[in-house]
Protein backbone atom coordinates (compact mmCIF):
# COMPACT_ATOMS: atom_id res chain seq x y z
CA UNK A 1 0.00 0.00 0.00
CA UNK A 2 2.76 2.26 0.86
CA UNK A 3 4.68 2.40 -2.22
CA UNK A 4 1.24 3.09 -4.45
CA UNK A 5 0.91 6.45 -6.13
CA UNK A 6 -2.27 8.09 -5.16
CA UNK A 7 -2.79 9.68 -8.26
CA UNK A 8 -3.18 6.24 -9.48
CA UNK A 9 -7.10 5.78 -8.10
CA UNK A 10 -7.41 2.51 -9.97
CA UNK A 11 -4.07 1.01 -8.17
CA UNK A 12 -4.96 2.22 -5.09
CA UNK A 13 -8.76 0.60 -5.19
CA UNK A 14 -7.58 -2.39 -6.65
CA UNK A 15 -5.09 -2.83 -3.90
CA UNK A 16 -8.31 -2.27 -1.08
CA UNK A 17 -10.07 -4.53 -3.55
CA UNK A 18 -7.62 -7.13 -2.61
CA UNK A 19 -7.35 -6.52 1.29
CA UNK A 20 -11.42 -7.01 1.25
CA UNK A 21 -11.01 -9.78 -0.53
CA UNK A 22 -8.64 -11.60 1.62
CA UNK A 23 -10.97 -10.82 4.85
CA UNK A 24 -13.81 -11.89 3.41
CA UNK A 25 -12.42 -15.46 2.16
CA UNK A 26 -11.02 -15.15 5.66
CA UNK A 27 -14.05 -14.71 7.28
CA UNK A 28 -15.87 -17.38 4.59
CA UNK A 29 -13.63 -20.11 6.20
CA UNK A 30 -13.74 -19.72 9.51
CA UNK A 31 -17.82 -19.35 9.34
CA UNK A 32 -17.46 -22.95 7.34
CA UNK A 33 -15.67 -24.30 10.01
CA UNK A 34 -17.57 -23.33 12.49
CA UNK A 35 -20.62 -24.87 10.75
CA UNK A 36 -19.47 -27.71 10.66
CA UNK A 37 -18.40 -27.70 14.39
CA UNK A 38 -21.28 -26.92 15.74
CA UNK A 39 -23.07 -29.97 13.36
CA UNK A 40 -20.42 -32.72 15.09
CA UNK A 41 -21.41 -31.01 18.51
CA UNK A 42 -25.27 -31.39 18.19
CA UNK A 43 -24.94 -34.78 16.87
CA UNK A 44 -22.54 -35.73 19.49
CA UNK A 45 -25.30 -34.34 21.97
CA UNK A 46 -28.07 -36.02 19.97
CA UNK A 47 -26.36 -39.23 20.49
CA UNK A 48 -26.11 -38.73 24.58
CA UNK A 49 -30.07 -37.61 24.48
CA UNK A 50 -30.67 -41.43 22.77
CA UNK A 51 -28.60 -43.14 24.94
CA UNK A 52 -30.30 -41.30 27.89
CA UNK A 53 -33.51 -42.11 26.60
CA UNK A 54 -32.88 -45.99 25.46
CA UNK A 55 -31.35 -46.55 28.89
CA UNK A 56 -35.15 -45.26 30.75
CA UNK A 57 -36.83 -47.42 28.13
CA UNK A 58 -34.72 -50.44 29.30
CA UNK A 59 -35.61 -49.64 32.78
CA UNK A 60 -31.44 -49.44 33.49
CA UNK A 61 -30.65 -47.26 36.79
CA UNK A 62 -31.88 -43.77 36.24
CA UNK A 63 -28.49 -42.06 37.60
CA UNK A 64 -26.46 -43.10 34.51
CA UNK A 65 -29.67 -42.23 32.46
CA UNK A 66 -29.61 -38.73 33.76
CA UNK A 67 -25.62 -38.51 33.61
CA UNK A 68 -26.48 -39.47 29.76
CA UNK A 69 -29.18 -36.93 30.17
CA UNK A 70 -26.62 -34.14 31.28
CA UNK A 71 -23.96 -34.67 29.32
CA UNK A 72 -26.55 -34.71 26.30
CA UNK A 73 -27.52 -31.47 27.42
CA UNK A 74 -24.49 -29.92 27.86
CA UNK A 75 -23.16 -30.90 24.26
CA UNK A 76 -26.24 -29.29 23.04
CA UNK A 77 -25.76 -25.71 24.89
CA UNK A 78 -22.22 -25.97 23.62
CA UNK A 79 -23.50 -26.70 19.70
CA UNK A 80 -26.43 -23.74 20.51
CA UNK A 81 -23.22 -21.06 21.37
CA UNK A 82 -21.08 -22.56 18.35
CA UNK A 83 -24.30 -22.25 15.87
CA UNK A 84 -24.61 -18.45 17.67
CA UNK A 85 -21.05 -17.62 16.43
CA UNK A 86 -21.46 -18.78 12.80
CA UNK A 87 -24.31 -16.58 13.11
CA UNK A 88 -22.37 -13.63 13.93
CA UNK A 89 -19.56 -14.81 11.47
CA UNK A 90 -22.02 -15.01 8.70
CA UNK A 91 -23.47 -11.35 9.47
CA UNK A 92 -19.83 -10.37 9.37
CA UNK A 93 -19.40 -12.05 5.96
CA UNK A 94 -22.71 -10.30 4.96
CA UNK A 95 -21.46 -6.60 5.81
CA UNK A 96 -17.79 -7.74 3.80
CA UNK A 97 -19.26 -8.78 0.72
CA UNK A 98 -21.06 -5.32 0.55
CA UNK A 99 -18.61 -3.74 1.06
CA UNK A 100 -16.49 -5.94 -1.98
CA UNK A 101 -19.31 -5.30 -4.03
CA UNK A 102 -19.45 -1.81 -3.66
CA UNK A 103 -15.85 -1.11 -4.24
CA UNK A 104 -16.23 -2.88 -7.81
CA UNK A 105 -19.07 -0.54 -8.37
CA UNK A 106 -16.90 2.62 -7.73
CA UNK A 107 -13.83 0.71 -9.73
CA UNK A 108 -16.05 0.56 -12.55
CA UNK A 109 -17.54 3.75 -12.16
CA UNK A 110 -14.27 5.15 -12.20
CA UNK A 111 -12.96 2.86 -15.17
CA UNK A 112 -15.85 5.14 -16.60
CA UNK A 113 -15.17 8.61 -15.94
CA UNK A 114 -11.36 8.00 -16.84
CA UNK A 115 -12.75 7.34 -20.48
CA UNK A 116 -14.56 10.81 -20.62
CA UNK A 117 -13.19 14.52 -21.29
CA UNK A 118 -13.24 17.73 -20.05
CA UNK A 119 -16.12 18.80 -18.30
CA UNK A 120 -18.22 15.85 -18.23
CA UNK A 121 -15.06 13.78 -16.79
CA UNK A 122 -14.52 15.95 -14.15
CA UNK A 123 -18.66 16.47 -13.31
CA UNK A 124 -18.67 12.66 -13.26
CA UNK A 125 -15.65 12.55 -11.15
CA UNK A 126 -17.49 14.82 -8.46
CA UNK A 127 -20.90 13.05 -8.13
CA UNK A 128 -18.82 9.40 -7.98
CA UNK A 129 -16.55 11.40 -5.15
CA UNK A 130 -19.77 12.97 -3.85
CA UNK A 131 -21.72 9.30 -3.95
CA UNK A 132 -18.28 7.17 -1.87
CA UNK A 133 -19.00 10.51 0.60
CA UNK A 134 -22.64 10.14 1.31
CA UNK A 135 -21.96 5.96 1.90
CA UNK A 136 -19.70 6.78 4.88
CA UNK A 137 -20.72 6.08 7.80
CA UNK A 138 -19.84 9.42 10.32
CA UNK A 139 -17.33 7.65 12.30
CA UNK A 140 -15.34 6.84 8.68
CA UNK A 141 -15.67 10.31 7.07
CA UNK A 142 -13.92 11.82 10.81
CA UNK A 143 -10.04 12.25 9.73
């Protein structure tokens, strides 16, 4: 990033384009793997709730029944928390690919306004200026 010329919009947006895209594959992966976590944790609870369950219907003693019972239940809590942070992950992922897809928007739009001349170029060069302004959010547009 350092050793881009800011002159160079394109170079400099293609070079955030990149960045984004990283995070979001990033962020794409570890919302996979927690997916699939939190699947092996609710069948490994699942599995506990059965034996639990088998072991009443086979009249065994009801204290390793409700062990079963407990552990069960405990796997299950642990799978609801894992399944609450690939929720979070995928809202993350979400907000990311927004934010990728708007930066090829403003690449293009650019791409654009470097083929025009004179006036219109720079007119169209102020509204797509004008347009990245009005998406900031007040916190980004502070220096």
């Amino acid at each position: 990033m350092a050793s881009l010329d800011p002159a160079k919009i394109q170079e400099v947006a293609a070079s955030q384009l990149v960045i984004i895209d990283g995070y979001y594959k990033g962020v794409q992966q570890e919302a996979q793997r927690l997916f699939r976590w939190a699947l092996i944790a609710s069948g490994g609870g699942l599995v506990f709730l059965l034996v639990a369950v088998s072991l009443l219907v086979a009249k065994q003693p009801a204290s390793i029944a409700l062990m079963s019972l407990i552990c069960g239940g405990v796997v299950e809590g642990i799978a609801v928390l894992i399944f609450l942070l690939y929720g979070r992950s995928s809202r993350e992922l979400e907000r990311f690919h927004a934010r990728l897809d708007k930066t090829q928007q403003y690449l293009l739009a650019n791409s654009i306004c470097e083929k025009l001349d004179g006036q219109p170029k720079q007119t169209a060069q102020t509204k797509l200026v004008q347009a990245i302004m009005d998406t900031l959010t007040p916190s980004e547009k502070k220096p």
